[in-house]
Protein backbone atom coordinates (compact mmCIF):
# COMPACT_ATOMS: atom_id res chain seq x y z
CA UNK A 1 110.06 89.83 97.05
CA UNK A 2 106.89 89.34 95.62
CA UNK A 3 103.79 91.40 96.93
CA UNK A 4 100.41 89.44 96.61
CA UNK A 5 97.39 92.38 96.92
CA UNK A 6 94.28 90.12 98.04
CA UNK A 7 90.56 91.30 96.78
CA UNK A 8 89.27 91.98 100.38
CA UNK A 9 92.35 95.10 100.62
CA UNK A 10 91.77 96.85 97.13
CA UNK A 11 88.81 98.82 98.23
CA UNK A 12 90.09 100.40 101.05
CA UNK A 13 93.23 101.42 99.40
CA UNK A 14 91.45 102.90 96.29
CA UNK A 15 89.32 104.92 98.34
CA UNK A 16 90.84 106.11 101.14
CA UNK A 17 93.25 107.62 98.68
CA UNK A 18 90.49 109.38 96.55
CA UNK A 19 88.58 110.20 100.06
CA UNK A 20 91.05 112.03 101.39
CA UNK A 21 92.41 113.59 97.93
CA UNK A 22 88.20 114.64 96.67
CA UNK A 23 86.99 115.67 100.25
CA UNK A 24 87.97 118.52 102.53
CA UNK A 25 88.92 117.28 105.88
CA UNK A 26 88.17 119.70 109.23
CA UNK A 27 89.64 119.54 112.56
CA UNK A 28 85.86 120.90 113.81
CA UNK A 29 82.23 121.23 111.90
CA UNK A 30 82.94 125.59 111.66
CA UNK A 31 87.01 124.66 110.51
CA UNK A 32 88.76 125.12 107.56
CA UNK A 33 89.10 122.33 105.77
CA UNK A 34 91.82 120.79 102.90
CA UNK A 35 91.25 118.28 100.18
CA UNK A 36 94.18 117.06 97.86
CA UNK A 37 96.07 115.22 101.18
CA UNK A 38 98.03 112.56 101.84
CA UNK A 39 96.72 109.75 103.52
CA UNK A 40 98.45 106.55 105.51
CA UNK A 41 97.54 103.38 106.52
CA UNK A 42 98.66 99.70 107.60
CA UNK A 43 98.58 96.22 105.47
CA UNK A 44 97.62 93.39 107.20
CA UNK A 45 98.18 89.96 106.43
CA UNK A 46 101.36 87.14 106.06
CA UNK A 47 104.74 86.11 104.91
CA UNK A 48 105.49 83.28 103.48
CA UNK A 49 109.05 82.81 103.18
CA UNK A 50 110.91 81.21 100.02
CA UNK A 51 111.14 76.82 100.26
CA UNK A 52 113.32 77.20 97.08
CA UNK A 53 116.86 78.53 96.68
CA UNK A 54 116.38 82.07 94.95
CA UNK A 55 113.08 81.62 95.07
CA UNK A 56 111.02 84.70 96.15
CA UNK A 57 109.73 85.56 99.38
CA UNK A 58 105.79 86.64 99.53
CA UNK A 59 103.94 89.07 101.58
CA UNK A 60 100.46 88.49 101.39
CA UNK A 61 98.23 91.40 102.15
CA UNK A 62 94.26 90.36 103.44
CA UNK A 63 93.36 93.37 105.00
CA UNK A 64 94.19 97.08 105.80
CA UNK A 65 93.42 99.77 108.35
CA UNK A 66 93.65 103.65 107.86
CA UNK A 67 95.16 105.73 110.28
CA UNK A 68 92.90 108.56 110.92
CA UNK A 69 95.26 109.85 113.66
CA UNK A 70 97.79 110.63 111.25
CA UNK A 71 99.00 113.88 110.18
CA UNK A 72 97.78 115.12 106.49
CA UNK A 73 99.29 117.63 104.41
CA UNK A 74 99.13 118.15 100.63
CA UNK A 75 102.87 117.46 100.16
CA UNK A 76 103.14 114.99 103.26
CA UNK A 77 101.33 112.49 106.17
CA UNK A 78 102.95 112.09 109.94
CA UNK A 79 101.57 109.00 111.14
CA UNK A 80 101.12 108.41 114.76
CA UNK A 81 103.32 105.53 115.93
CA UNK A 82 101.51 105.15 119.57
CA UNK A 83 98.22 104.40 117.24
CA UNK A 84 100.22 101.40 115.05
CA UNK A 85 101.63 99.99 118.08
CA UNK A 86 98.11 99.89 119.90
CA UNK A 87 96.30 98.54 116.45
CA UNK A 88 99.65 95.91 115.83
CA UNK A 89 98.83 94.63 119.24
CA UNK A 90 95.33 94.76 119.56
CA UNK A 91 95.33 92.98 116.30
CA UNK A 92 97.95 90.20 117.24
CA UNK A 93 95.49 89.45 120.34
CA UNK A 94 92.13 88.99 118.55
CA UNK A 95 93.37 87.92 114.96
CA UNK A 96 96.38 85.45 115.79
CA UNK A 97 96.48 85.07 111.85
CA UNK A 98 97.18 88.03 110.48
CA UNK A 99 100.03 90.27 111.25
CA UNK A 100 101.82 93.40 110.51
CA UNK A 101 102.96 93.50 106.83
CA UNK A 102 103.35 96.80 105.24
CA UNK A 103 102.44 100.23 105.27
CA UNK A 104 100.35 102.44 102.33
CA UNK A 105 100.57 106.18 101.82
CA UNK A 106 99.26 108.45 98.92
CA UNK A 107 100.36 110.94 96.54
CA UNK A 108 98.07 113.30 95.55
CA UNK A 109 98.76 115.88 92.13
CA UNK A 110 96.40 118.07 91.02
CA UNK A 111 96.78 117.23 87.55
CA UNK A 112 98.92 115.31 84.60
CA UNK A 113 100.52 118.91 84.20
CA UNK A 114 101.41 118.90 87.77
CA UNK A 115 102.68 115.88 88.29
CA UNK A 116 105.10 116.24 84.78
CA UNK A 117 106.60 119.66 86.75
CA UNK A 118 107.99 117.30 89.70
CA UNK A 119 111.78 116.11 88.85
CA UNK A 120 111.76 111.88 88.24
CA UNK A 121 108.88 110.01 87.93
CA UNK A 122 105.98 110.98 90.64
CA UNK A 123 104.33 107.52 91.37
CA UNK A 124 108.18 106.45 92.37
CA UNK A 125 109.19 107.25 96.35
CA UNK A 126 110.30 110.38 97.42
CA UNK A 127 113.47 110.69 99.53
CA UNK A 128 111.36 110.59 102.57
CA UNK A 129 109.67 107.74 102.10
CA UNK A 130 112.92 105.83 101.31
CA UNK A 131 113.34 106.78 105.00
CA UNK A 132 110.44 106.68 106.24
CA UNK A 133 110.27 102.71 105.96
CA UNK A 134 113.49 101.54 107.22
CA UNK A 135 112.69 103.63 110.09
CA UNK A 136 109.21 102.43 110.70
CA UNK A 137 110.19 98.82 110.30
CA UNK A 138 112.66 98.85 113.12
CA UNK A 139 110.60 100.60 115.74
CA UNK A 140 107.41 98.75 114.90
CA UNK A 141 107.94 95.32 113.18
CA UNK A 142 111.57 94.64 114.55
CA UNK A 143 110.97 91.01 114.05
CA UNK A 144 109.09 91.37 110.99
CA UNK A 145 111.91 90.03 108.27
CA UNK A 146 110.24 91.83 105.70
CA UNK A 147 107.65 94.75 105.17
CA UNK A 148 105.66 95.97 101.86
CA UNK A 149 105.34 99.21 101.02
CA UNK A 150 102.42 100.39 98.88
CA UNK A 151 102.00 104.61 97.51
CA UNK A 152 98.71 105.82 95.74
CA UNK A 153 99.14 108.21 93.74
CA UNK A 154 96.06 110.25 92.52
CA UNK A 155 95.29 112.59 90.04
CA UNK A 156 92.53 114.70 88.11
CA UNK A 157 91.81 113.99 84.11
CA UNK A 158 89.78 116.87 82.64
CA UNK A 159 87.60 113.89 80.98
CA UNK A 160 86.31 110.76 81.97
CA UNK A 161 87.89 108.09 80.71
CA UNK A 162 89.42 104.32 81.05
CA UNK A 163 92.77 102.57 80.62
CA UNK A 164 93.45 99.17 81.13
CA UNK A 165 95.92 98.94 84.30
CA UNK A 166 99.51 98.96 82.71
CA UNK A 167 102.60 97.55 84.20
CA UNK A 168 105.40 100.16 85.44
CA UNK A 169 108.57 98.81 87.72
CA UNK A 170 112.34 99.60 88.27
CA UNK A 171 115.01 97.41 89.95
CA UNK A 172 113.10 98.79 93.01
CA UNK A 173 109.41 99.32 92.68
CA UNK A 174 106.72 97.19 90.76
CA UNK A 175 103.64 98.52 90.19
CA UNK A 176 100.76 99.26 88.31
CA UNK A 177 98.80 102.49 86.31
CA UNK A 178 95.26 102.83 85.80
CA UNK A 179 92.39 105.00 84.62
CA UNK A 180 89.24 105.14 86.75
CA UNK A 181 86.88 107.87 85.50
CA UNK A 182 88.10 111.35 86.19
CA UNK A 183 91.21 109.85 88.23
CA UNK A 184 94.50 108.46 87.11
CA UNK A 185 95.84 105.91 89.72
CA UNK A 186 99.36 104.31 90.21
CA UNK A 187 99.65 101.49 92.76
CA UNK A 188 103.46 101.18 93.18
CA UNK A 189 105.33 98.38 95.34
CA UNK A 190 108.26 98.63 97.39
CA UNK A 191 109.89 96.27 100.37
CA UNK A 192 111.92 96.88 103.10
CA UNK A 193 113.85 93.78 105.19
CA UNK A 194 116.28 93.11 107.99
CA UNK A 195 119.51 93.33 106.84
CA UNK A 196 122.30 91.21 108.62
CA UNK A 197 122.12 90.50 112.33
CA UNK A 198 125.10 91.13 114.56
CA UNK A 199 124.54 87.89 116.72
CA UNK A 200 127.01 89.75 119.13
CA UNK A 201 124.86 92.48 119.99
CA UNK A 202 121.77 91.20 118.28
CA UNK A 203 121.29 94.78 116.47
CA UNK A 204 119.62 94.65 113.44
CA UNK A 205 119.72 96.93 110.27
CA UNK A 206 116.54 97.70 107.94
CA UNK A 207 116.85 99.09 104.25
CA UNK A 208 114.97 99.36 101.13
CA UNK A 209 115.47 96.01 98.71
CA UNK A 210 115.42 95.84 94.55
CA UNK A 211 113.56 93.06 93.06
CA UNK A 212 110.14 93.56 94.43
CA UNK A 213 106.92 92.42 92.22
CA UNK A 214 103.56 93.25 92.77
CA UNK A 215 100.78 91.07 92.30
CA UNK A 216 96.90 91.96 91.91
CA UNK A 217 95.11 88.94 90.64
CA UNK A 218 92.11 91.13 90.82
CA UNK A 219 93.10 94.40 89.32
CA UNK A 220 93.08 93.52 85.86
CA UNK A 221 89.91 91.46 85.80
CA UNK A 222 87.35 94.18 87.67
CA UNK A 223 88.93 97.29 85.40
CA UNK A 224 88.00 95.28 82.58
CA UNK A 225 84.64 93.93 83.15
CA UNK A 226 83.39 97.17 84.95
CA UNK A 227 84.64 99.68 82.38
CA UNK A 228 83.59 98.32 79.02
């Protein structure tokens, strides 16, 4: 599966991350607020399917949407799945050509230190998120052959600085790391897809695939020019 991250999407899912990781969020004006949270959100867009045997399939993300109804936590995010299925369908009747292709979440750390404590790599998914997706393909996209799934994952440098984005994958995530002033940022790729149908019972099964690339044309060029 290869995951194609248009221009128009990167903004949004830079900083909605570092929004809701720099900025305390209240429930009212007088409220205690939290920074350092999770954050969730939808990729729109569409699929082109492989003409070629073993060819790849793409998904093709244009847009994306943040789900402000969502649950945040520092460890976690609960997204509200009455809010996707009113945006998915709102969406489908006003922009026939784009469609429901993915979800993004964040990771937030509040350091290098911090994220070195967690066992395995921490811009991989966690347990939940492995899931997570499965689960949120079959209630929401059940027709959808095949979803991408993008994490952020933020964290603090003591200095400013700049790296030039650097490729990091697995036989299940693809992905890039970057360095962005006082933030270090990995943008990491996974995809879920419908298993084998039971043409009996039409019942279909969702799980988490290996071989996923991710693809920002983009990336590589604006890090460069706006950094030297």
């Amino acid at each position: 599966m290869r995951i194609i991250i248009e221009d128009n999407a990167l903004p949004l899912l830079m900083t909605s991350a570092i929004e809701a990781y720099d900025y305390e969020h209240k429930a009212h004006k007088n409220g205690k607020g939290s920074s350092q949270l999770e954050t969730y959100g939808l990729l729109w867009g569409y699929m082109i399917p492989s003409k070629t045997e073993g060819g790849q399939d793409k998904i093709v993300v244009t847009t994306c949407t943040v789900e402000t109804s969502a649950l945040r936590h520092q460890d976690w995010v609960e997204p509200n799945y009455d809010s996707i299925q009113a945006k998915k369908e709102m969406i489908e009747q006003y922009w026939p050509h784009l469609e429901l292709v993915g979800t993004f979440h964040s990771h937030p750390y509040k350091s290098l230190e911090d994220m070195k404590n967690r066992e395995g790599p921490a811009w991989k998914a966690s347990d939940g998120d492995k899931l997570h997706w499965p689960h949120i393909h079959e209630c929401i996209a059940y027709n959808q052959p095949g979803l991408a799934h993008l994490i952020i994952t933020v964290t603090q440098l003591k200095k400013k600085g700049w790296a030039y984005p650097e490729k990091q994958y697995d036989s299940f995530c693809s992905g890039y790391s970057f360095v962005a002033g006082l933030k270090k940022i990995w943008l990491t790729s996974y995809a879920t897809v419908q298993d084998v149908i039971f043409e009996q019972d039409e019942e279909k099964t969702f799980s988490v695939i290996k071989g996923v690339d991710l693809d920002i044309p983009s990336l590589q060029t604006r890090m460069l020019k706006n950094n030297i």
